[in-house]
PDB file of N, CA and C in Angstrom:
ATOM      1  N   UNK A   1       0.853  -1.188   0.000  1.00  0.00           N
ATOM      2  CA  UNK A   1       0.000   0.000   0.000  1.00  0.00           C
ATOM      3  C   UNK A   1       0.892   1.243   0.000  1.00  0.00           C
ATOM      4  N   UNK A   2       0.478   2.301  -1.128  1.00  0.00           N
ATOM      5  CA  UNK A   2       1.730   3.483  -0.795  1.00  0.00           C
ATOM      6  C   UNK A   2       1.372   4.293   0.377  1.00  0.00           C
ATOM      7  N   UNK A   3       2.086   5.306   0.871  1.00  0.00           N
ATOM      8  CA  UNK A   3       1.754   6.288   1.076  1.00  0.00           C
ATOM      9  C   UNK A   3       0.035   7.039   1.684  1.00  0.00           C
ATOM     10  N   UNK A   4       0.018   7.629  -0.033  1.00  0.00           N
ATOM     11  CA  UNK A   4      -0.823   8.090  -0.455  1.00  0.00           C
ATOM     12  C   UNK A   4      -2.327   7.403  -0.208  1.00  0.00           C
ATOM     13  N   UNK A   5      -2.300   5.911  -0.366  1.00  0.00           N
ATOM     14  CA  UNK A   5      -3.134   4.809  -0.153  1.00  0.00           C
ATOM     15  C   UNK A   5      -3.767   4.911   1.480  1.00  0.00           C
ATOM     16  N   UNK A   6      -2.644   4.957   2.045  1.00  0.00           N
ATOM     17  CA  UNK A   6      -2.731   5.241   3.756  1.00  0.00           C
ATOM     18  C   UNK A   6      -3.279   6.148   4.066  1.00  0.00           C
ATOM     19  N   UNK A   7      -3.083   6.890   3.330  1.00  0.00           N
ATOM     20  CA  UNK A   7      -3.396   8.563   4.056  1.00  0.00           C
ATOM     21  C   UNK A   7      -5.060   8.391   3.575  1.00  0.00           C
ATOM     22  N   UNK A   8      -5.623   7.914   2.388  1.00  0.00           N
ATOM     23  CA  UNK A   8      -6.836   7.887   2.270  1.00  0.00           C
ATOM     24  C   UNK A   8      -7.579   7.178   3.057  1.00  0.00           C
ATOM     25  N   UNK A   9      -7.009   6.153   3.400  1.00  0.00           N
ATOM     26  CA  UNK A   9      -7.237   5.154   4.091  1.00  0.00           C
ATOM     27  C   UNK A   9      -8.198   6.093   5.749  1.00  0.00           C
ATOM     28  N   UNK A  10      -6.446   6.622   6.256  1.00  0.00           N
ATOM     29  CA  UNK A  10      -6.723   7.147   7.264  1.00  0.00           C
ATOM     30  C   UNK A  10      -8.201   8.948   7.284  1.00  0.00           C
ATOM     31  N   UNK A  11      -8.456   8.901   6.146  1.00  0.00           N
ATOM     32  CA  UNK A  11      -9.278  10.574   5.784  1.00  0.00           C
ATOM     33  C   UNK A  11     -10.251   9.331   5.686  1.00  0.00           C
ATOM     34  N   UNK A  12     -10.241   8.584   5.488  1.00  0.00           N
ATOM     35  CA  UNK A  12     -12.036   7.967   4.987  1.00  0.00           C
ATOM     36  C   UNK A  12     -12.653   7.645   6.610  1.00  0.00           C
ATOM     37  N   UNK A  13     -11.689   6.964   7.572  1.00  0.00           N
ATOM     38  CA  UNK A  13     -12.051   6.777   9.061  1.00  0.00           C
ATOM     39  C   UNK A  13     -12.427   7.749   9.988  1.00  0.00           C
ATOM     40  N   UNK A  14     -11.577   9.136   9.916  1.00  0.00           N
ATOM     41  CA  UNK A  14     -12.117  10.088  10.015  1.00  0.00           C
ATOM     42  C   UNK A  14     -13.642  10.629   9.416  1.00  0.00           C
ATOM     43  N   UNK A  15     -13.557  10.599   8.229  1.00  0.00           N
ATOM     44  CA  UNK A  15     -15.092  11.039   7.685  1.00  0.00           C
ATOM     45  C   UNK A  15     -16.493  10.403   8.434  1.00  0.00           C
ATOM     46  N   UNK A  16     -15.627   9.037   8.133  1.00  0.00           N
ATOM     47  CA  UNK A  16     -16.999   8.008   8.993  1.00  0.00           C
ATOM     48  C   UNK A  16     -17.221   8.372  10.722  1.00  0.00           C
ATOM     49  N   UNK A  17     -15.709   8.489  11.113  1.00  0.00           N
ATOM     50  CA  UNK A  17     -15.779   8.572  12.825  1.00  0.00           C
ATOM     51  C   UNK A  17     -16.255   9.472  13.180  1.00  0.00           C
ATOM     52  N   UNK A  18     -15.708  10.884  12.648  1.00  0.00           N
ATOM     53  CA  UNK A  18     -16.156  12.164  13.263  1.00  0.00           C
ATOM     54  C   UNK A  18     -16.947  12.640  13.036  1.00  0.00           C
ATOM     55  N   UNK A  19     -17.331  12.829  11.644  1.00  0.00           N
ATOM     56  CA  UNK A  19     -18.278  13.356  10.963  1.00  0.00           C
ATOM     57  C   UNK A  19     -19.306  12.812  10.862  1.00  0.00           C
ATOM     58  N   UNK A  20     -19.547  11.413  10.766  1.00  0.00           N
ATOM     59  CA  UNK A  20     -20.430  10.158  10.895  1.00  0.00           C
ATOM     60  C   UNK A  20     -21.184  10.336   9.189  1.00  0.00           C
ATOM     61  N   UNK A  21     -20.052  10.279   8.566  1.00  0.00           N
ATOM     62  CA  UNK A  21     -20.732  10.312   7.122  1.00  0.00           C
ATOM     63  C   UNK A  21     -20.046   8.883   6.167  1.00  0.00           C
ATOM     64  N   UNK A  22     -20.999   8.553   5.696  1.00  0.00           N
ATOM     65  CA  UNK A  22     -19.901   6.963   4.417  1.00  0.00           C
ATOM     66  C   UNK A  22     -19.074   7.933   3.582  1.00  0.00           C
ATOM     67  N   UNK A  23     -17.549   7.923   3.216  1.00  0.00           N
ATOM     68  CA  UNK A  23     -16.842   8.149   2.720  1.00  0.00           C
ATOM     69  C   UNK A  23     -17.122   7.927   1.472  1.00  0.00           C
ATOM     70  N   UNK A  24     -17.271   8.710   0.095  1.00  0.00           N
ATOM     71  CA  UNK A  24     -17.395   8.478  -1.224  1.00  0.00           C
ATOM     72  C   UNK A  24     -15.688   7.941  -1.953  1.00  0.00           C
ATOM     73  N   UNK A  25     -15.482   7.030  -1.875  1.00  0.00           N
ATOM     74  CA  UNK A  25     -14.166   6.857  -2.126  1.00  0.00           C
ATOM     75  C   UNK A  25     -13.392   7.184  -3.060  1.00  0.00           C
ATOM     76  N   UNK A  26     -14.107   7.216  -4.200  1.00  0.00           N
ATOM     77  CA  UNK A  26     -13.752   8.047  -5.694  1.00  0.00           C
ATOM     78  C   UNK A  26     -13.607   9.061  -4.973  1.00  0.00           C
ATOM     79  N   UNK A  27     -14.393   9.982  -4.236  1.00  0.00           N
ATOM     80  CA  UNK A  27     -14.295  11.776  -4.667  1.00  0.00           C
ATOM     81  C   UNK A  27     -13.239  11.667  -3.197  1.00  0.00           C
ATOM     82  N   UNK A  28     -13.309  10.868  -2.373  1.00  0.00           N
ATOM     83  CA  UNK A  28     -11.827  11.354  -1.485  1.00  0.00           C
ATOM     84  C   UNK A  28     -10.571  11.016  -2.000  1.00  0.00           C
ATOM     85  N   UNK A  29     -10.816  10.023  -3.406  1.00  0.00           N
ATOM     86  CA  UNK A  29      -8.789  10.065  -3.716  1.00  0.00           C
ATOM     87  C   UNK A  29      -8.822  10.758  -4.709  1.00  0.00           C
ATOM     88  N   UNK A  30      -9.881  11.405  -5.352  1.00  0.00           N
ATOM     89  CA  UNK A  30      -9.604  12.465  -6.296  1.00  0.00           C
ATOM     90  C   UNK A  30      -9.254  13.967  -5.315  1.00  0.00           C
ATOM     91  N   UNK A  31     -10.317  14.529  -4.890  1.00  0.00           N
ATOM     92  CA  UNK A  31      -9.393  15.427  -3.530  1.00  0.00           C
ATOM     93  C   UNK A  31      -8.285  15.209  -3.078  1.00  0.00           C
ATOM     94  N   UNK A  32      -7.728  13.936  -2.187  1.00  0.00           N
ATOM     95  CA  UNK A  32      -6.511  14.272  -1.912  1.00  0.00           C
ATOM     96  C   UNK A  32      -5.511  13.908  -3.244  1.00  0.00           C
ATOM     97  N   UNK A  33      -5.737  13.956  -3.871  1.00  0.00           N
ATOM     98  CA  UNK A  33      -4.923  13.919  -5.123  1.00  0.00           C
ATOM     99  C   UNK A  33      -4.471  15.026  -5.649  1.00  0.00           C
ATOM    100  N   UNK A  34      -5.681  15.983  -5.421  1.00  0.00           N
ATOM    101  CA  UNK A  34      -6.318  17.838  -5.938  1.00  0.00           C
ATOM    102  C   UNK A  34      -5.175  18.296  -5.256  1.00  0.00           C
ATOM    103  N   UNK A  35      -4.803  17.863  -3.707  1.00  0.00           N
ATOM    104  CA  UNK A  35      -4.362  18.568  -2.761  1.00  0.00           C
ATOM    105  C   UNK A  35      -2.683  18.554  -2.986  1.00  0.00           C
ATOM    106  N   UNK A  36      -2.331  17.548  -3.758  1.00  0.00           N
ATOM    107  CA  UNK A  36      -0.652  17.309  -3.919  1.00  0.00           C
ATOM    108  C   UNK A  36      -0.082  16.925  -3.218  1.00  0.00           C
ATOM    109  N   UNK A  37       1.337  17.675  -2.835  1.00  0.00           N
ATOM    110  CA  UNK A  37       2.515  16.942  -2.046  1.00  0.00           C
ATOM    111  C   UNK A  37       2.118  17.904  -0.365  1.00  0.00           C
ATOM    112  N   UNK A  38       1.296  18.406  -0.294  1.00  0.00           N
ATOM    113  CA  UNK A  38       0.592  19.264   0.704  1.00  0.00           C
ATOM    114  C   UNK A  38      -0.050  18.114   1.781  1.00  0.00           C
ATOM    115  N   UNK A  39      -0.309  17.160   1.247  1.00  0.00           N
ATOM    116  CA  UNK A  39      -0.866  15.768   2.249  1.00  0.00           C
ATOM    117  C   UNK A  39       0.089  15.105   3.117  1.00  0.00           C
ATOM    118  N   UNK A  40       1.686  15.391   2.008  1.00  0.00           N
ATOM    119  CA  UNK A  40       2.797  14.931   3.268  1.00  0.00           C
ATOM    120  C   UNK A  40       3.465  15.570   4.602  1.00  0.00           C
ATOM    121  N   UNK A  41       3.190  17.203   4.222  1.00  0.00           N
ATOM    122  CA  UNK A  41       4.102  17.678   4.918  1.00  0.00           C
ATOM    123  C   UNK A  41       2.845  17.699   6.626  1.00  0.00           C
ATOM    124  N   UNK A  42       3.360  17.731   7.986  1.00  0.00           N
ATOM    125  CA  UNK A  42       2.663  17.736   8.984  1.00  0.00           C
ATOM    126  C   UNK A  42       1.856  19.044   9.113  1.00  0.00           C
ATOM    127  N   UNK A  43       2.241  20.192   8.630  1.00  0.00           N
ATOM    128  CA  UNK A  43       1.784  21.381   9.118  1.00  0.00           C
ATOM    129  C   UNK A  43       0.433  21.647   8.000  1.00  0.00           C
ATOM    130  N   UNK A  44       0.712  21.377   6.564  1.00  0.00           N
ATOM    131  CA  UNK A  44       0.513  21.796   5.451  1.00  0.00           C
ATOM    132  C   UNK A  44      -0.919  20.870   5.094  1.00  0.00           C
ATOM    133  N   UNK A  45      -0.738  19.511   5.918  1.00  0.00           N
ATOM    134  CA  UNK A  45      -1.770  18.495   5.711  1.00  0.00           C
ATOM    135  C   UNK A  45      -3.322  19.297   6.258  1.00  0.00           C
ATOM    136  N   UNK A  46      -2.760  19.879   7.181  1.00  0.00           N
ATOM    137  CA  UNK A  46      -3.803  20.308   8.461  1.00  0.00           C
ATOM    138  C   UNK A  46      -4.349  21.685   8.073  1.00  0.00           C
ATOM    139  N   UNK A  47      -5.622  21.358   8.952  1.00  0.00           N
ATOM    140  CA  UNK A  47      -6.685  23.172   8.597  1.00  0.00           C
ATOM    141  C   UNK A  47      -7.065  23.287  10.324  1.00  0.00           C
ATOM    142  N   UNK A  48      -6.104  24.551  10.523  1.00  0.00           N
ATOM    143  CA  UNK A  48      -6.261  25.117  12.168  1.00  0.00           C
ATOM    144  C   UNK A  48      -7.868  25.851  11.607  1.00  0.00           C
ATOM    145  N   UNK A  49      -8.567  25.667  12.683  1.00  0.00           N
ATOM    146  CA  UNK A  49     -10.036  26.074  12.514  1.00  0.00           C
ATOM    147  C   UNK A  49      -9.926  26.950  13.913  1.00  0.00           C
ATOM    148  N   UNK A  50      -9.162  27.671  14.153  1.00  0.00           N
ATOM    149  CA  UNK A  50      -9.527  28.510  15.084  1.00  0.00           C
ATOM    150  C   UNK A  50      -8.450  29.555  14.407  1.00  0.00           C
ATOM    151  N   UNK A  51      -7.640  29.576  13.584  1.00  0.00           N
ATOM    152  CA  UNK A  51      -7.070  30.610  12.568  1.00  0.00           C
ATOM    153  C   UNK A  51      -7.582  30.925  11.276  1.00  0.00           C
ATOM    154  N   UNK A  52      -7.704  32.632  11.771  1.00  0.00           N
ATOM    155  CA  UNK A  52      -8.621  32.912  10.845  1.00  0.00           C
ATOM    156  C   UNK A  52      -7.934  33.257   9.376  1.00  0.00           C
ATOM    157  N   UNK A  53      -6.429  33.416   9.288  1.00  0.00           N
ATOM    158  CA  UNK A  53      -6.033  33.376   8.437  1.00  0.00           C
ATOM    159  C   UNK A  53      -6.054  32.121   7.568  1.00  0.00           C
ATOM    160  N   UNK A  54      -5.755  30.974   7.953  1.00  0.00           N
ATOM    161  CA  UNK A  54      -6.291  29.496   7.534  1.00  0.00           C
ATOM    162  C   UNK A  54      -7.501  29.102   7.101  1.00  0.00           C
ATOM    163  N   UNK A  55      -8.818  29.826   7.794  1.00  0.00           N
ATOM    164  CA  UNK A  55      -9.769  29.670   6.987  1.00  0.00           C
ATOM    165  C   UNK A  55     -10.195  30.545   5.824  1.00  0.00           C
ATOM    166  N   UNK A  56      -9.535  31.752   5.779  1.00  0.00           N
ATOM    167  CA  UNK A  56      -9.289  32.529   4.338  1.00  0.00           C
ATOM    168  C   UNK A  56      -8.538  31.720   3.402  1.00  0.00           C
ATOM    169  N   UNK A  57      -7.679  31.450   3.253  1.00  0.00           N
ATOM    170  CA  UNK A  57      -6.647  30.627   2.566  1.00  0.00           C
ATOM    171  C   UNK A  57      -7.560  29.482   1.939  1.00  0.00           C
ATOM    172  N   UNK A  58      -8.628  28.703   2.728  1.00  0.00           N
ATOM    173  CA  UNK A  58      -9.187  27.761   2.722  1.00  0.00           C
ATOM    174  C   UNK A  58     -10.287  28.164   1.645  1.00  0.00           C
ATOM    175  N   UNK A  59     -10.471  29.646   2.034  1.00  0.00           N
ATOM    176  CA  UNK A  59     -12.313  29.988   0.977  1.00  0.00           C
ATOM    177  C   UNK A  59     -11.377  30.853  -0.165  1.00  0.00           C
ATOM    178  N   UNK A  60     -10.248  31.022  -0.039  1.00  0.00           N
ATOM    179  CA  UNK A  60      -9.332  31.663  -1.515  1.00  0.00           C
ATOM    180  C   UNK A  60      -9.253  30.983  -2.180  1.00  0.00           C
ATOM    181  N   UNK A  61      -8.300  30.046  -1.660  1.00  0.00           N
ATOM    182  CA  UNK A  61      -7.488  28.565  -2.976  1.00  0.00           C
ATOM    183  C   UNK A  61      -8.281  27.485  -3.266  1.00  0.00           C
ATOM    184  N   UNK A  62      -9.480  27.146  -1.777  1.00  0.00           N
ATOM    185  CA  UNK A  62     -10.002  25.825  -2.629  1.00  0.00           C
ATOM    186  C   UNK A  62     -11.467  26.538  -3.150  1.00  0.00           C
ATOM    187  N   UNK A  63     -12.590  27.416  -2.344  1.00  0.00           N
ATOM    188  CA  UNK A  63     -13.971  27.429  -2.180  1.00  0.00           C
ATOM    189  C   UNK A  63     -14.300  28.277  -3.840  1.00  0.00           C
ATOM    190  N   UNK A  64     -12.973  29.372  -3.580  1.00  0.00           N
ATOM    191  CA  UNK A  64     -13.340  30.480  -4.566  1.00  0.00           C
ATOM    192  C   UNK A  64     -12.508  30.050  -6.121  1.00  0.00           C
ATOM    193  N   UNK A  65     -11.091  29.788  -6.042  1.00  0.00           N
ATOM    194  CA  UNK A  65     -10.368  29.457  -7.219  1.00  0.00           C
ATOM    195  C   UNK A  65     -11.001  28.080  -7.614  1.00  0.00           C
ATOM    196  N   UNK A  66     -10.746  27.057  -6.935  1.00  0.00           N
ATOM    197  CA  UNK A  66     -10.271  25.394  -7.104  1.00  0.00           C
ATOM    198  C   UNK A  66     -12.231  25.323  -7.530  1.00  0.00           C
ATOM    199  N   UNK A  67     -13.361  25.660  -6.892  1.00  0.00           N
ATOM    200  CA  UNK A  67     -14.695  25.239  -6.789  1.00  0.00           C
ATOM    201  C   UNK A  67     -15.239  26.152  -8.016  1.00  0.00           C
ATOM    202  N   UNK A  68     -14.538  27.696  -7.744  1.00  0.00           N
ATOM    203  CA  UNK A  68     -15.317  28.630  -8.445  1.00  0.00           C
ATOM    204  C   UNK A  68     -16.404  29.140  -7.672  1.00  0.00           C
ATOM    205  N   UNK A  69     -16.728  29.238  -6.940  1.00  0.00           N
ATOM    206  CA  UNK A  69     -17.904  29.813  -6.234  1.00  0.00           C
ATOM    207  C   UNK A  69     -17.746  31.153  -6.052  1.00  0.00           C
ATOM    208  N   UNK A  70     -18.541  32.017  -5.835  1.00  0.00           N
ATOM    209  CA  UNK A  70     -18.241  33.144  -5.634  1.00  0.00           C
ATOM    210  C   UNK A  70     -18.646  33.814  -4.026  1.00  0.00           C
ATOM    211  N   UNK A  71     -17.246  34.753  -3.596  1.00  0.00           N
ATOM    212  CA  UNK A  71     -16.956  35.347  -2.234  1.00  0.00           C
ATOM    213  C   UNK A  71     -18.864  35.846  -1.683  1.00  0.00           C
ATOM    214  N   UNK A  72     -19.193  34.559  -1.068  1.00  0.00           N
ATOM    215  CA  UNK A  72     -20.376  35.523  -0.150  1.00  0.00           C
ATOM    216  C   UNK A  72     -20.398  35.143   1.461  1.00  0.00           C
ATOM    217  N   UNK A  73     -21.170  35.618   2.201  1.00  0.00           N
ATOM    218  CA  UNK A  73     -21.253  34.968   3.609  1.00  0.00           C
ATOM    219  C   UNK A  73     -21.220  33.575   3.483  1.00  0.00           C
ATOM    220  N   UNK A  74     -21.609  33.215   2.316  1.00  0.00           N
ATOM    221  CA  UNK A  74     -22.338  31.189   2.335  1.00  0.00           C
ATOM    222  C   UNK A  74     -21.212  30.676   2.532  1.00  0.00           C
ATOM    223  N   UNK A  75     -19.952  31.187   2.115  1.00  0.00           N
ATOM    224  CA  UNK A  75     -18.751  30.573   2.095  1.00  0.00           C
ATOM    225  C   UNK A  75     -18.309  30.005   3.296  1.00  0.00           C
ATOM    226  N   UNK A  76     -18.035  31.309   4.004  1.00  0.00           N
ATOM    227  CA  UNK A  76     -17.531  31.520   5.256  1.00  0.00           C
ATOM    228  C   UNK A  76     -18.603  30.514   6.281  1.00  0.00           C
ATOM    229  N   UNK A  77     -20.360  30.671   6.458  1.00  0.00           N
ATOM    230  CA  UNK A  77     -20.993  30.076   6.874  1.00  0.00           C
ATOM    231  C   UNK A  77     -20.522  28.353   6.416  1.00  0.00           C
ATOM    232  N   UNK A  78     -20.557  28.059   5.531  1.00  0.00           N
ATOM    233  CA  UNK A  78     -20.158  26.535   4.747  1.00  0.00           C
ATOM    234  C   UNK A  78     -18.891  26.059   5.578  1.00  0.00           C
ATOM    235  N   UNK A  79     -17.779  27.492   5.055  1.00  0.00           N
ATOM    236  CA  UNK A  79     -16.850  26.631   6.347  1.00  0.00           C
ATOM    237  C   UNK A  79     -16.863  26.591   7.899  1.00  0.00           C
ATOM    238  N   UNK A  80     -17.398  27.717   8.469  1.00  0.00           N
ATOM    239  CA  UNK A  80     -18.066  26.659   9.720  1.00  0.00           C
ATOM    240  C   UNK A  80     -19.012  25.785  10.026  1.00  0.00           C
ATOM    241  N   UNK A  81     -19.552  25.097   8.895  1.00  0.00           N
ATOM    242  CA  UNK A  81     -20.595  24.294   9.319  1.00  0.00           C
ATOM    243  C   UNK A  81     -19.432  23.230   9.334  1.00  0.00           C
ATOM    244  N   UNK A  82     -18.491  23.242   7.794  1.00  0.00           N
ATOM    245  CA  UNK A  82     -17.789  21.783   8.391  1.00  0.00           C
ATOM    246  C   UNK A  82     -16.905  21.519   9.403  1.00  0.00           C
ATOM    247  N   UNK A  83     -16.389  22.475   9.769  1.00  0.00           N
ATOM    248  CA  UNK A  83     -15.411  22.776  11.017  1.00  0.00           C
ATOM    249  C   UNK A  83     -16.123  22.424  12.110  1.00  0.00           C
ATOM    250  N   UNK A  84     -17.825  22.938  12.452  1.00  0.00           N
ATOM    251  CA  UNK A  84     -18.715  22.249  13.095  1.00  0.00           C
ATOM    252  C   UNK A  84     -18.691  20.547  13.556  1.00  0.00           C
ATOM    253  N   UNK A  85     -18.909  20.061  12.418  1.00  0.00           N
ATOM    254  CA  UNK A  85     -19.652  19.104  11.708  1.00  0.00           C
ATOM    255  C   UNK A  85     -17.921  18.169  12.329  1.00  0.00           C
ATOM    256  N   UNK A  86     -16.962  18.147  12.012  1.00  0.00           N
ATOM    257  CA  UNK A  86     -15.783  17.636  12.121  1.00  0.00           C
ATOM    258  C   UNK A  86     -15.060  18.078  13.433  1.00  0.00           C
ATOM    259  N   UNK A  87     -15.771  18.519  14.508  1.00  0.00           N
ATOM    260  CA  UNK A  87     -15.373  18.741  15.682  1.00  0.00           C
ATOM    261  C   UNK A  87     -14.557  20.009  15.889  1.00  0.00           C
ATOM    262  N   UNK A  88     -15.064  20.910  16.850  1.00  0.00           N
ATOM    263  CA  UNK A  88     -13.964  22.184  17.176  1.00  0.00           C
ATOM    264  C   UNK A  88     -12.641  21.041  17.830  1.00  0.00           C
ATOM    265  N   UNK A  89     -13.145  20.493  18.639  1.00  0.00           N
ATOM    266  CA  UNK A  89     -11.935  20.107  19.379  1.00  0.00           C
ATOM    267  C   UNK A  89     -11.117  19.312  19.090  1.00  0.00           C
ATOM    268  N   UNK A  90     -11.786  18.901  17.912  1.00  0.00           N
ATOM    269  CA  UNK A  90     -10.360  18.024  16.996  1.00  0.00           C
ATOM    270  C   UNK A  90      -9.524  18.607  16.893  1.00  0.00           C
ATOM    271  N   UNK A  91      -8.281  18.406  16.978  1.00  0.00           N
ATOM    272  CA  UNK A  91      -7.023  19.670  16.696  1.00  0.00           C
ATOM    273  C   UNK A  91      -6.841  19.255  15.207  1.00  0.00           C
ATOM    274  N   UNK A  92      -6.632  18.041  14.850  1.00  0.00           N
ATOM    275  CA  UNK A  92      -6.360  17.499  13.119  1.00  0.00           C
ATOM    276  C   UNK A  92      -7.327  17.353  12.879  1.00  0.00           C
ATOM    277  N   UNK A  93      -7.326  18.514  11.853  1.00  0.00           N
ATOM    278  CA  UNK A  93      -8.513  18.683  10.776  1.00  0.00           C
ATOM    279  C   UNK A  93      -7.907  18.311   9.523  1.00  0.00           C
ATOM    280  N   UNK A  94      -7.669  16.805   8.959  1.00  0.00           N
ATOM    281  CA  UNK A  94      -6.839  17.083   7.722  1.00  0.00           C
ATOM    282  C   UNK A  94      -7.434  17.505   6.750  1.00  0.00           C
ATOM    283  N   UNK A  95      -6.811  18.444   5.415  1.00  0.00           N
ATOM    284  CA  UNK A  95      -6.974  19.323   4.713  1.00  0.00           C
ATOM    285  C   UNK A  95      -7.857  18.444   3.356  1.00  0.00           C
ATOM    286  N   UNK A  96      -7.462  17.724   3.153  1.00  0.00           N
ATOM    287  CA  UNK A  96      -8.342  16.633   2.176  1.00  0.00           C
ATOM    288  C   UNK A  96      -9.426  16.198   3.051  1.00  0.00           C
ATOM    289  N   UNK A  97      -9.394  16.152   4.190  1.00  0.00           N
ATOM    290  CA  UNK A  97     -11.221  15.892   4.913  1.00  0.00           C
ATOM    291  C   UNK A  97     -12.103  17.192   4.913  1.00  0.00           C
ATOM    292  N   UNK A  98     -11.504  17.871   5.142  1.00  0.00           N
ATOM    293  CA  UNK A  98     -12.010  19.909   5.004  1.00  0.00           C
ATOM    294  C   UNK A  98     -12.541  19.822   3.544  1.00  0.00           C
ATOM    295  N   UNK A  99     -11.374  19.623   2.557  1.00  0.00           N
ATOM    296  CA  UNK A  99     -11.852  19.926   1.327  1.00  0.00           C
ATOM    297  C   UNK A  99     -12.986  19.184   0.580  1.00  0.00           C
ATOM    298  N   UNK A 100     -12.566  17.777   0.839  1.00  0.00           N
ATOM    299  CA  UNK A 100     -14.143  16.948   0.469  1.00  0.00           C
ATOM    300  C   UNK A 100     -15.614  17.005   1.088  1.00  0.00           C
ATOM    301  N   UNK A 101     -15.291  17.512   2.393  1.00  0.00           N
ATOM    302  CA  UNK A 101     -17.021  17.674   3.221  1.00  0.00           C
ATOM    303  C   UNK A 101     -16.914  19.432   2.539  1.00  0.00           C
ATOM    304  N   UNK A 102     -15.929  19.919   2.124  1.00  0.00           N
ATOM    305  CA  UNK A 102     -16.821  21.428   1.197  1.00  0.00           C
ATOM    306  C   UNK A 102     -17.304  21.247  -0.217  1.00  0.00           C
ATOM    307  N   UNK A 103     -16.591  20.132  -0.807  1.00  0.00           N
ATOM    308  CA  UNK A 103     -17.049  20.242  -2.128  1.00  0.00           C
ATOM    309  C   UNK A 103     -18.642  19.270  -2.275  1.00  0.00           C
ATOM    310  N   UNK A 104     -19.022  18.890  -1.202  1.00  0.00           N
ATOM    311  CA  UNK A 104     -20.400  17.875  -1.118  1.00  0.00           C
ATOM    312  C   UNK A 104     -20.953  19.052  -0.092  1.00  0.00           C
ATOM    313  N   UNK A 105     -20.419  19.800   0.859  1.00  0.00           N
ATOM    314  CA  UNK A 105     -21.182  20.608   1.118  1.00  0.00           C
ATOM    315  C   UNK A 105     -22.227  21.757   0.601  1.00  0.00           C
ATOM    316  N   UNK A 106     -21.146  21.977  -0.943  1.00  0.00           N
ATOM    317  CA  UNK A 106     -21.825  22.589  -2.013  1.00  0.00           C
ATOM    318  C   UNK A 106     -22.324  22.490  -2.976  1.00  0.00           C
ATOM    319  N   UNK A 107     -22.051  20.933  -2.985  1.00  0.00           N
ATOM    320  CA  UNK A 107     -22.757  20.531  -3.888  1.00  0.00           C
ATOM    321  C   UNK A 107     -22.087  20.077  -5.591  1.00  0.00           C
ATOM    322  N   UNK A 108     -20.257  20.614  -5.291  1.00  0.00           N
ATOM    323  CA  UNK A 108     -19.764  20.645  -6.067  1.00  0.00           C
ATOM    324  C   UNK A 108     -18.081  19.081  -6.528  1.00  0.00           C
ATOM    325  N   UNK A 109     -19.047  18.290  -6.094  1.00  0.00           N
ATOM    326  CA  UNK A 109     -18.367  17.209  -6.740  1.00  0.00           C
ATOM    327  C   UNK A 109     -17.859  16.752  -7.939  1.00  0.00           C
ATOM    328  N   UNK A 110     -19.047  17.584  -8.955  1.00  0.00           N
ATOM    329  CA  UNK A 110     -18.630  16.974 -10.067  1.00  0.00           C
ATOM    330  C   UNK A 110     -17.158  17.732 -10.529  1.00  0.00           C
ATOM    331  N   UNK A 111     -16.562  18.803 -10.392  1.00  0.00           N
ATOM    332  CA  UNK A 111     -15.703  19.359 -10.278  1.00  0.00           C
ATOM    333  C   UNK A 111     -14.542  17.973 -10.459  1.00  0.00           C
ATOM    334  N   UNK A 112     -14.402  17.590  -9.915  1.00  0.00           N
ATOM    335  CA  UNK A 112     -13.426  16.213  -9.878  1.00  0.00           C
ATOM    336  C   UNK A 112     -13.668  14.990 -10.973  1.00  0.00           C
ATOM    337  N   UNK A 113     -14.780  15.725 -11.631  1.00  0.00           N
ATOM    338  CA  UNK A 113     -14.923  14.196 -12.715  1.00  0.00           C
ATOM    339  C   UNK A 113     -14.655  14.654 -13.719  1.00  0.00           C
TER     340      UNK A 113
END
């Protein structure tokens, strides 16, 4: 199993554990795929949800560029619902679990096909 294999492995248990959702397995190894060499590094994997610069970064590069959506409250609301939804007190929020509960949050999966 590589790597990469693991790490999905480990984002799909999360989805199910925390979030209590069935993992779509196609659209989580296409996301962390989206996400690059950003899944290896420790800091870079992760989305601090109590930095607010991190959750800008989050509605810049993936919600607004990567989705296309356009800058409104829904954004910002969307990303605290999943930050919600995936526990404040989780400290690891990995960044491919953030990004896949936003792109089904909006509805925007097909994006990846």
């Amino acid at each position: 199993m590589s790597k990469r294999d693991e790490l999905i492995t480990k984002y799909a248990a999360d989805i199910k554990d925390k979030i209590g959702q069935t993992p779509d397995m196609d659209l989580l190894t296409k996301v962390t795929i989206g996400c690059g060499p950003s899944i290896y590094n420790a800091d870079a994997s992760t989305v601090s949800g109590s930095d607010q610069s991190e959750l800008d970064t989050v509605k810049n590069n993936f919600l607004i560029k990567k989705l296309g959506l356009s800058d409104s409250p829904k954004l910002d609301e969307g990303i605290a619902s999943v930050m919600e939804q995936y526990g404040k007190s989780n400290r690891n929020k990995y960044r491919a679990v953030v990004y896949y509960t936003l792109a089904k949050h909006f509805g925007k999966e097909s994006i990846y096909n």
